[in-house]
Protein backbone atom coordinates (compact mmCIF):
# COMPACT_ATOMS: atom_id res chain seq x y z
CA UNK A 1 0.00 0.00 0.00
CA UNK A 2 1.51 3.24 -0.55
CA UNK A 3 1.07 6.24 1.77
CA UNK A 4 -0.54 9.59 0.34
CA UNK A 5 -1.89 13.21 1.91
CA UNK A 6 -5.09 14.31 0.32
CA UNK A 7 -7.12 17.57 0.79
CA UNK A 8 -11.00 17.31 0.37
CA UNK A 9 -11.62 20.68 0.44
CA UNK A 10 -9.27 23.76 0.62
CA UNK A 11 -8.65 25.37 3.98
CA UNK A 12 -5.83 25.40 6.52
CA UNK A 13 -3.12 22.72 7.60
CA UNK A 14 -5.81 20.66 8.75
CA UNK A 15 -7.64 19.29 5.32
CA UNK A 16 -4.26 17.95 4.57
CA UNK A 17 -5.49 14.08 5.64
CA UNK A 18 -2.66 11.01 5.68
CA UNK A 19 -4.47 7.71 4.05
CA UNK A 20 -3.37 4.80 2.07
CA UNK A 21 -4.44 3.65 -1.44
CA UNK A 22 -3.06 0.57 -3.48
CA UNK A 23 -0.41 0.79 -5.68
CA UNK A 24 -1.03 0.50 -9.66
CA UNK A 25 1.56 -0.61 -12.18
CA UNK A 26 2.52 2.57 -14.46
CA UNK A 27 0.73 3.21 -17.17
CA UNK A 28 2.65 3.32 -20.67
CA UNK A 29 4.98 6.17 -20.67
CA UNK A 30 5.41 6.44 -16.98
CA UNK A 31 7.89 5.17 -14.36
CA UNK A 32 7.06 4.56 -10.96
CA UNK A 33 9.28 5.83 -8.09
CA UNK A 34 9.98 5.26 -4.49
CA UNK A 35 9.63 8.93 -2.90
CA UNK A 36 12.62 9.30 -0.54
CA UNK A 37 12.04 13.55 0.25
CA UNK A 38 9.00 15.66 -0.62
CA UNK A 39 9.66 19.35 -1.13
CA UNK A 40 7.10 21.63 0.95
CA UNK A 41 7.04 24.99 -0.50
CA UNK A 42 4.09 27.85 -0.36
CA UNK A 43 3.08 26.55 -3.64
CA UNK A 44 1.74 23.86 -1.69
CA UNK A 45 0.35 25.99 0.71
CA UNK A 46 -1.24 28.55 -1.88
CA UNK A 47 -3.25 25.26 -3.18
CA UNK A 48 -3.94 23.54 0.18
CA UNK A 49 -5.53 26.79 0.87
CA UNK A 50 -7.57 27.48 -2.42
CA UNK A 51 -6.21 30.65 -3.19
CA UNK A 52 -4.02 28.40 -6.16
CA UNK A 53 -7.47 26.62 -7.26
CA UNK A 54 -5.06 24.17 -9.58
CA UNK A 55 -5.52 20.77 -7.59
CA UNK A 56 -8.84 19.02 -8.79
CA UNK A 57 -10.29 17.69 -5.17
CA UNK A 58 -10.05 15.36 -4.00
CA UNK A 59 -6.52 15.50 -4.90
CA UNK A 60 -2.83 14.73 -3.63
CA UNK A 61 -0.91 17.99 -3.59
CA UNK A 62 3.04 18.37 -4.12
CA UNK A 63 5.08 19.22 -6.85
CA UNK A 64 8.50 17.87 -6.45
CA UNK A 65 10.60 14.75 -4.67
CA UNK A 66 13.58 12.76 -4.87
CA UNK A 67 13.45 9.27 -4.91
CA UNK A 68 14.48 5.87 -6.69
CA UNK A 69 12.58 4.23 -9.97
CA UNK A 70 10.78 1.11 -8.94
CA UNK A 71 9.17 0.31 -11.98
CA UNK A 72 9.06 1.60 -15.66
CA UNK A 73 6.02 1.28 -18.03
CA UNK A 74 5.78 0.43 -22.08
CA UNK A 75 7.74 2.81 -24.12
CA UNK A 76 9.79 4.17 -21.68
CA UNK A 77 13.50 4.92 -22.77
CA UNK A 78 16.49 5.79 -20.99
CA UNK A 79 15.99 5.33 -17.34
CA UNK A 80 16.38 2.21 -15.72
CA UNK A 81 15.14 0.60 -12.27
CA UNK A 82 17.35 1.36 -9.19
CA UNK A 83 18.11 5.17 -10.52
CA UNK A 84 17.89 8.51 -8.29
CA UNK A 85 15.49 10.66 -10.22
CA UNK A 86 13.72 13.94 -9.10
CA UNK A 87 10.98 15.67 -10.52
CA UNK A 88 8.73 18.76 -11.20
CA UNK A 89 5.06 18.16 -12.11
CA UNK A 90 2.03 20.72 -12.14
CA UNK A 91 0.01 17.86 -12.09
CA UNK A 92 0.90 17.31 -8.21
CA UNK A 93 0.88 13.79 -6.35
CA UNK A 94 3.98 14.24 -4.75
CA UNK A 95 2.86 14.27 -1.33
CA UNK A 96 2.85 10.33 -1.22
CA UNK A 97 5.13 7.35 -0.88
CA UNK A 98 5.05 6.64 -4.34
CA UNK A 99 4.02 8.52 -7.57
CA UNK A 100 3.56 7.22 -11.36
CA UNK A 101 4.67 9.77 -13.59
CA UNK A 102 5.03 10.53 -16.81
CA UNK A 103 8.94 9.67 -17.84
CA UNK A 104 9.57 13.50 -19.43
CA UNK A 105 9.09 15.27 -16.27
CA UNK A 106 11.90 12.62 -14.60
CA UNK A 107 15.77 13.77 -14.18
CA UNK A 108 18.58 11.93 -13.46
CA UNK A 109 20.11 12.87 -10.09
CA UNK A 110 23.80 13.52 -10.24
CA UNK A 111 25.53 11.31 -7.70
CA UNK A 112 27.30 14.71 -5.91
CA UNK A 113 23.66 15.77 -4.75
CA UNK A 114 21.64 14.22 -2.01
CA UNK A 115 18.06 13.24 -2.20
CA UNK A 116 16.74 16.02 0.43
CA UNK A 117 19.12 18.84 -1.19
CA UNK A 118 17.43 18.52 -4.09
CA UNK A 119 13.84 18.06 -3.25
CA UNK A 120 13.51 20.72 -0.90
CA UNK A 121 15.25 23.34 -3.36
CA UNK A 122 14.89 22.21 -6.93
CA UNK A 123 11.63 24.10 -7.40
CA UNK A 124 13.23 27.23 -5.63
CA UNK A 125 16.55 27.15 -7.54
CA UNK A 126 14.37 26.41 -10.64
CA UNK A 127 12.40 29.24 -9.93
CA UNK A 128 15.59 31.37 -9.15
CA UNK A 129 17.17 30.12 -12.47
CA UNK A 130 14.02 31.40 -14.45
CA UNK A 131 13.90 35.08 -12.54
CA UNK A 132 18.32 35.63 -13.41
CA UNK A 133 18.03 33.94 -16.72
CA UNK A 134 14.74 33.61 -18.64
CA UNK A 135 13.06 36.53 -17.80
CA UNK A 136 15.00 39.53 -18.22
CA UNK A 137 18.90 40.60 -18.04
CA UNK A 138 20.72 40.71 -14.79
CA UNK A 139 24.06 41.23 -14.80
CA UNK A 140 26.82 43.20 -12.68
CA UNK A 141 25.82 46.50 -14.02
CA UNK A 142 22.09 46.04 -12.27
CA UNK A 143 21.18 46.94 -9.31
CA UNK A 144 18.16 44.74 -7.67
CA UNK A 145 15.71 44.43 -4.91
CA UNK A 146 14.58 40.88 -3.44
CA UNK A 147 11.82 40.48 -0.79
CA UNK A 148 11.50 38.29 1.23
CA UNK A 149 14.86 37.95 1.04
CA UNK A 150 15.44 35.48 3.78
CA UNK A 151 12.75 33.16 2.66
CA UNK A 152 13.37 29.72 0.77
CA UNK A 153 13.46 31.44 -2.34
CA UNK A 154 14.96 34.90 -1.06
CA UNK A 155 17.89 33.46 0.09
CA UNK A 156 18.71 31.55 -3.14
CA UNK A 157 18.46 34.36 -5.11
CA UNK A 158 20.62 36.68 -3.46
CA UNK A 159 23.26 33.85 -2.69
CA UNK A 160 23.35 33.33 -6.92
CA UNK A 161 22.54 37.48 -7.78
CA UNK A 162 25.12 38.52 -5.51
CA UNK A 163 27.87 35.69 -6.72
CA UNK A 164 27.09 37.42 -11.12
CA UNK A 165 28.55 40.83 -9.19
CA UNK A 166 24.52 41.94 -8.93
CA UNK A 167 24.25 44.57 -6.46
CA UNK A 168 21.47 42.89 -3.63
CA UNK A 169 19.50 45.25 -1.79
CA UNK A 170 17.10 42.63 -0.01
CA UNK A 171 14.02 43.32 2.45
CA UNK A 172 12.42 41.04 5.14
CA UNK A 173 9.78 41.28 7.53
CA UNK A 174 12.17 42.03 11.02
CA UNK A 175 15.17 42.93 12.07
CA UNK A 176 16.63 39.50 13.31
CA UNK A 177 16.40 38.48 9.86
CA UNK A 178 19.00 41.01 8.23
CA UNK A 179 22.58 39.65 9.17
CA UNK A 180 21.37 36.60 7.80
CA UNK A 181 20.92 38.52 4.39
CA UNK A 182 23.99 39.86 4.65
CA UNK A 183 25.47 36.45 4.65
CA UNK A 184 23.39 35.27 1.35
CA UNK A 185 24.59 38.36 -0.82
CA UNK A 186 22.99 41.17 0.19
CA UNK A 187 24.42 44.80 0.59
CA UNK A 188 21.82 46.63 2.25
CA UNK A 189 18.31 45.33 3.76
CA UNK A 190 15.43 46.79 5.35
CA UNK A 191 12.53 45.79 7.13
CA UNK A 192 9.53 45.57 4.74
CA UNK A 193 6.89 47.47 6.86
CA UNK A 194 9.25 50.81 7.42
CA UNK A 195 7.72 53.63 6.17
CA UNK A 196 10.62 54.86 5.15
CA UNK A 197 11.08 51.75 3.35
CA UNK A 198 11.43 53.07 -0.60
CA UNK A 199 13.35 56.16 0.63
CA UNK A 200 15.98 54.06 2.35
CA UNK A 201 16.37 52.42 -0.95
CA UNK A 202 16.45 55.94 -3.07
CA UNK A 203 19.35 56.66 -0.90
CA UNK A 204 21.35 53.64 -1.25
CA UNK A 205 21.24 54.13 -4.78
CA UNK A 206 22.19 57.68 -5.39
CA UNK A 207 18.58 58.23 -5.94
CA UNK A 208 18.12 56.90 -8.89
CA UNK A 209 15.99 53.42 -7.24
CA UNK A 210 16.64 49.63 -8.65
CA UNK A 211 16.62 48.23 -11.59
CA UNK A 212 14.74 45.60 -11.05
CA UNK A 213 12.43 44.13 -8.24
CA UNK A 214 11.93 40.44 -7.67
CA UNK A 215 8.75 40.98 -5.54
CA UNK A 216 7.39 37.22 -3.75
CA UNK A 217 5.11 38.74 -0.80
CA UNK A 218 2.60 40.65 -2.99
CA UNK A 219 -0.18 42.46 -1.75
CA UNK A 220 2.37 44.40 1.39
CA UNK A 221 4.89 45.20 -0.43
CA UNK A 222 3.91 45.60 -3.63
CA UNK A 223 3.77 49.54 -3.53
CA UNK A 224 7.09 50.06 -2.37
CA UNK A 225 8.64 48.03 -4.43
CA UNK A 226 6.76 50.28 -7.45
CA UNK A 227 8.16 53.10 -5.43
CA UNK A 228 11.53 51.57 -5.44
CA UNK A 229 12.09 51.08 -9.00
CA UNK A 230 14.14 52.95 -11.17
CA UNK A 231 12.87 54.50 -14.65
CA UNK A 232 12.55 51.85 -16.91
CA UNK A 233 12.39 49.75 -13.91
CA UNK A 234 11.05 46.22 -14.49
CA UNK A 235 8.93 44.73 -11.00
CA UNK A 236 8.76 40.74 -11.25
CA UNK A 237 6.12 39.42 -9.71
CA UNK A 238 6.45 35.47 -8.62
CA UNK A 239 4.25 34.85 -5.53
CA UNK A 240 1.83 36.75 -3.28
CA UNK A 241 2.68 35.33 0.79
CA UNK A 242 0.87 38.03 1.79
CA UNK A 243 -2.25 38.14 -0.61
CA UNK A 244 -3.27 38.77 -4.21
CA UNK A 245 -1.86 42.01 -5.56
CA UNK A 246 -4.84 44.28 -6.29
CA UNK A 247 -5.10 46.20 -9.55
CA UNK A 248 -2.34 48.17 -10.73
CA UNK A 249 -3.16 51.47 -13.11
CA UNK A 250 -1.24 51.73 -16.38
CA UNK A 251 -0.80 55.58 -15.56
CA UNK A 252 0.79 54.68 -12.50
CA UNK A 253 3.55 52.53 -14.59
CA UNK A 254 3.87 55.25 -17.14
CA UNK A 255 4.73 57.49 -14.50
CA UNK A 256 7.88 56.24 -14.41
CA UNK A 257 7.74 53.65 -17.98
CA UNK A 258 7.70 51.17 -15.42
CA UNK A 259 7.42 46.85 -16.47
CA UNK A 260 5.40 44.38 -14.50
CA UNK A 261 5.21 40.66 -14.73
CA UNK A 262 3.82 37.28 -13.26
CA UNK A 263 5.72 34.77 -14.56
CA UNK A 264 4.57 30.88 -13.99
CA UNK A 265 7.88 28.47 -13.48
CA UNK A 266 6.16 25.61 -15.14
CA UNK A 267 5.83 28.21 -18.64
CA UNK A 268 9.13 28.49 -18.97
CA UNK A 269 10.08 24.66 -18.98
CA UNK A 270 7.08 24.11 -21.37
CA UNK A 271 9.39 21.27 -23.33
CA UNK A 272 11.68 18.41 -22.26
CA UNK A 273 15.20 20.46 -23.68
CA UNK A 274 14.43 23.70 -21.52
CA UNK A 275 13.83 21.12 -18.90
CA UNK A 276 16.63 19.75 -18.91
CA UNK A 277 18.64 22.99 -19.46
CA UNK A 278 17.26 24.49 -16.36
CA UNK A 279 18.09 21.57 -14.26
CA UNK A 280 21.62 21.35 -15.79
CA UNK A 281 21.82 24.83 -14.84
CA UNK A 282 20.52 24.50 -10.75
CA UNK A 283 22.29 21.49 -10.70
CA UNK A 284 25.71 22.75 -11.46
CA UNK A 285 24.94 26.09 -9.05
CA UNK A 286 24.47 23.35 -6.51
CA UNK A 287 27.28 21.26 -7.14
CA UNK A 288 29.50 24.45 -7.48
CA UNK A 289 28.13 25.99 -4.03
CA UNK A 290 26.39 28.81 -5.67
CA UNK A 291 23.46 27.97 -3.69
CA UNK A 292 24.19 26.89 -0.39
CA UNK A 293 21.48 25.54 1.76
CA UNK A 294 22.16 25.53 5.85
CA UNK A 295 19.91 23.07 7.23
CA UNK A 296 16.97 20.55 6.57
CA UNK A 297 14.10 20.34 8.49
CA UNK A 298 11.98 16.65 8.24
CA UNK A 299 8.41 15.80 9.10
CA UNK A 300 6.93 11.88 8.25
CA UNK A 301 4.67 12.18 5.57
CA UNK A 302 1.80 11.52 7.81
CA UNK A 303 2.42 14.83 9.64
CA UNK A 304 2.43 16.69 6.64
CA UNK A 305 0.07 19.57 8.38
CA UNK A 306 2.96 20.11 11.03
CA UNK A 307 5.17 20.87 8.28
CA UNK A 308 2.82 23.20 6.65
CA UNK A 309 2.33 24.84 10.09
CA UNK A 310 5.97 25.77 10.65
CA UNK A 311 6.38 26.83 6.86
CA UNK A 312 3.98 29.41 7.68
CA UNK A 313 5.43 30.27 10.79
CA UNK A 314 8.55 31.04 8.68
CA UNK A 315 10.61 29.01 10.79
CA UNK A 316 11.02 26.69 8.51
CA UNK A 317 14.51 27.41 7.50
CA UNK A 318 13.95 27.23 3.65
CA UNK A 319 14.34 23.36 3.64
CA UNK A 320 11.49 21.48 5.21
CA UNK A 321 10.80 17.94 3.61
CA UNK A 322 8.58 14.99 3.71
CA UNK A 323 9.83 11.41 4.50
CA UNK A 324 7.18 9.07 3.59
């Protein structure tokens, strides 16, 4: 029997329910694999909760894990059984012991990374790959802002900004949080909720503001970061911890020929060789130490609510997994 979390209806830690279900050979074009760690991230949290309304329910949430190929179905090439894969899927299912899945959305693990390195910051470094490389240009002559820049994602993106020659300015939610963003990259940071907030960063740039923001907390600190932004500033977009972002005016981004977007990760690896260009990309910050990662954090599968709870908390440390 294999173990899986599924959510009934949308709501808070608690819909997330542990039960078993049998396990089915793979179908033709999957593989089946043995989940060793289950990334948490507030992707999961943004669909547990409904405000991501992408999980048909009843449904098994999770996007990513690490784990070993028990099985492979008709027409499968080049994997074999016994190999450390990870994944990405927007289909979910992750949150379970074991997962058939399609064999394009499967990567072979290089033997330098462990199983709960890469599960608990594949989708962030993925993410982080897509913001510094896809997107737009960032290079040592930019100047940047990051919020949340002690989160899971924060952090990762400063760490690989700051090692291009980027100049970090990062913001987080209190004090005890900036000499840790100091340590990942940052020059400056400042607590999100001081009003003062976008004149402190005028001021650390000559006036002139950022080039670019790479906003994740939406609704609070979406203004400021508007107000931070250079002329022909560009304000990216890529999550909303705090709330939707409510309706922005295009006068307000002509005032200054501002650019916004929302990118989606899962857009930008619409085909198996961006895929897999992407990946070779996070994996080779990893194994370089680019992207350094402190500490994991493991809950059993069952307690999968426990680990959503301390996410939330943000005491999480970035790297809180699932061992089924």
């Amino acid at each position: 029997m294999a173990s899986i979390i599924e959510i009934e209806e949308y709501g808070s830690s608690s819909v997330l329910t542990h039960k078993t279900r049998s396990i089915v050979s793979p179908k033709v074009g999957e593989v089946q694999i043995r989940n060793l760690a289950i990334g948490v991230n507030y992707h999961d949290v943004y669909v547990r909760s409904g405000l991501y309304k992408t999980l048909k329910l009843p449904g098994t949430p999770g996007c990513e894990a690490s784990g070993i190929i028990e099985k492979i179905g008709k027409n499968v090439v080049g994997f074999e059984e016994g190999e450390r894969v990870t994944y990405l899927t927007r289909e979910y299912g992750a949150y379970a012991s074991h997962i058939n899945i399609v064999s394009e959305k499967v990567l072979k693990l290089p033997s330098t990374l462990k199983d709960e390195l890469v599960a608990t910051n594949f989708l962030r470094a993925m993410t982080v790959e897509m913001l510094l490389n896809r997107i737009t240009s960032v290079d040592s002559s930019k100047t940047i802002l990051v919020t949340a820049a002690s989160g899971g994602v924060g952090r990762l993106l400063c760490q690989w900004a700051s090692s291009r020659g980027v100049k970090v300015i990062g913001s987080v939610g209190s004090q005890e949080k900036i000499l840790e963003t100091k340590l990942n990259g940052c020059l400056e940071t400042f607590v999100s909720s001081d009003e003062k907030f976008s004149n402190k960063v005028l001021d650390v740039t000559n006036g002139k503001g950022v080039d670019i923001v790479f906003d994740s907390v939406g609704n609070d600190t979406f203004e400021s970061s508007l107000l931070s932004l250079a002329h022909c500033g560009y304000l990216i977009n890529f999550g909303q911890s705090s709330g939707p972002v409510q309706p922005v005016l295009m006068s307000t981004l002509a005032e200054k020929s501002l650019s916004i977007s929302r990118p989606i990760l899962f857009h930008y690896f619409g085909n198996r060789k961006n895929y897999e260009n992407m990946a070779a990309s996070v994996f080779k910050a990893f194994e370089d130490e680019i992207i350094k990662v402190s500490e994991f954090l493991p809950f059993d599968l069952k307690d999968a609510s426990n680990a959503h709870d301390t996410l939330e908390s943000r005491k999480g440390g970035g790297s809180i997994y699932l061992v089924p």
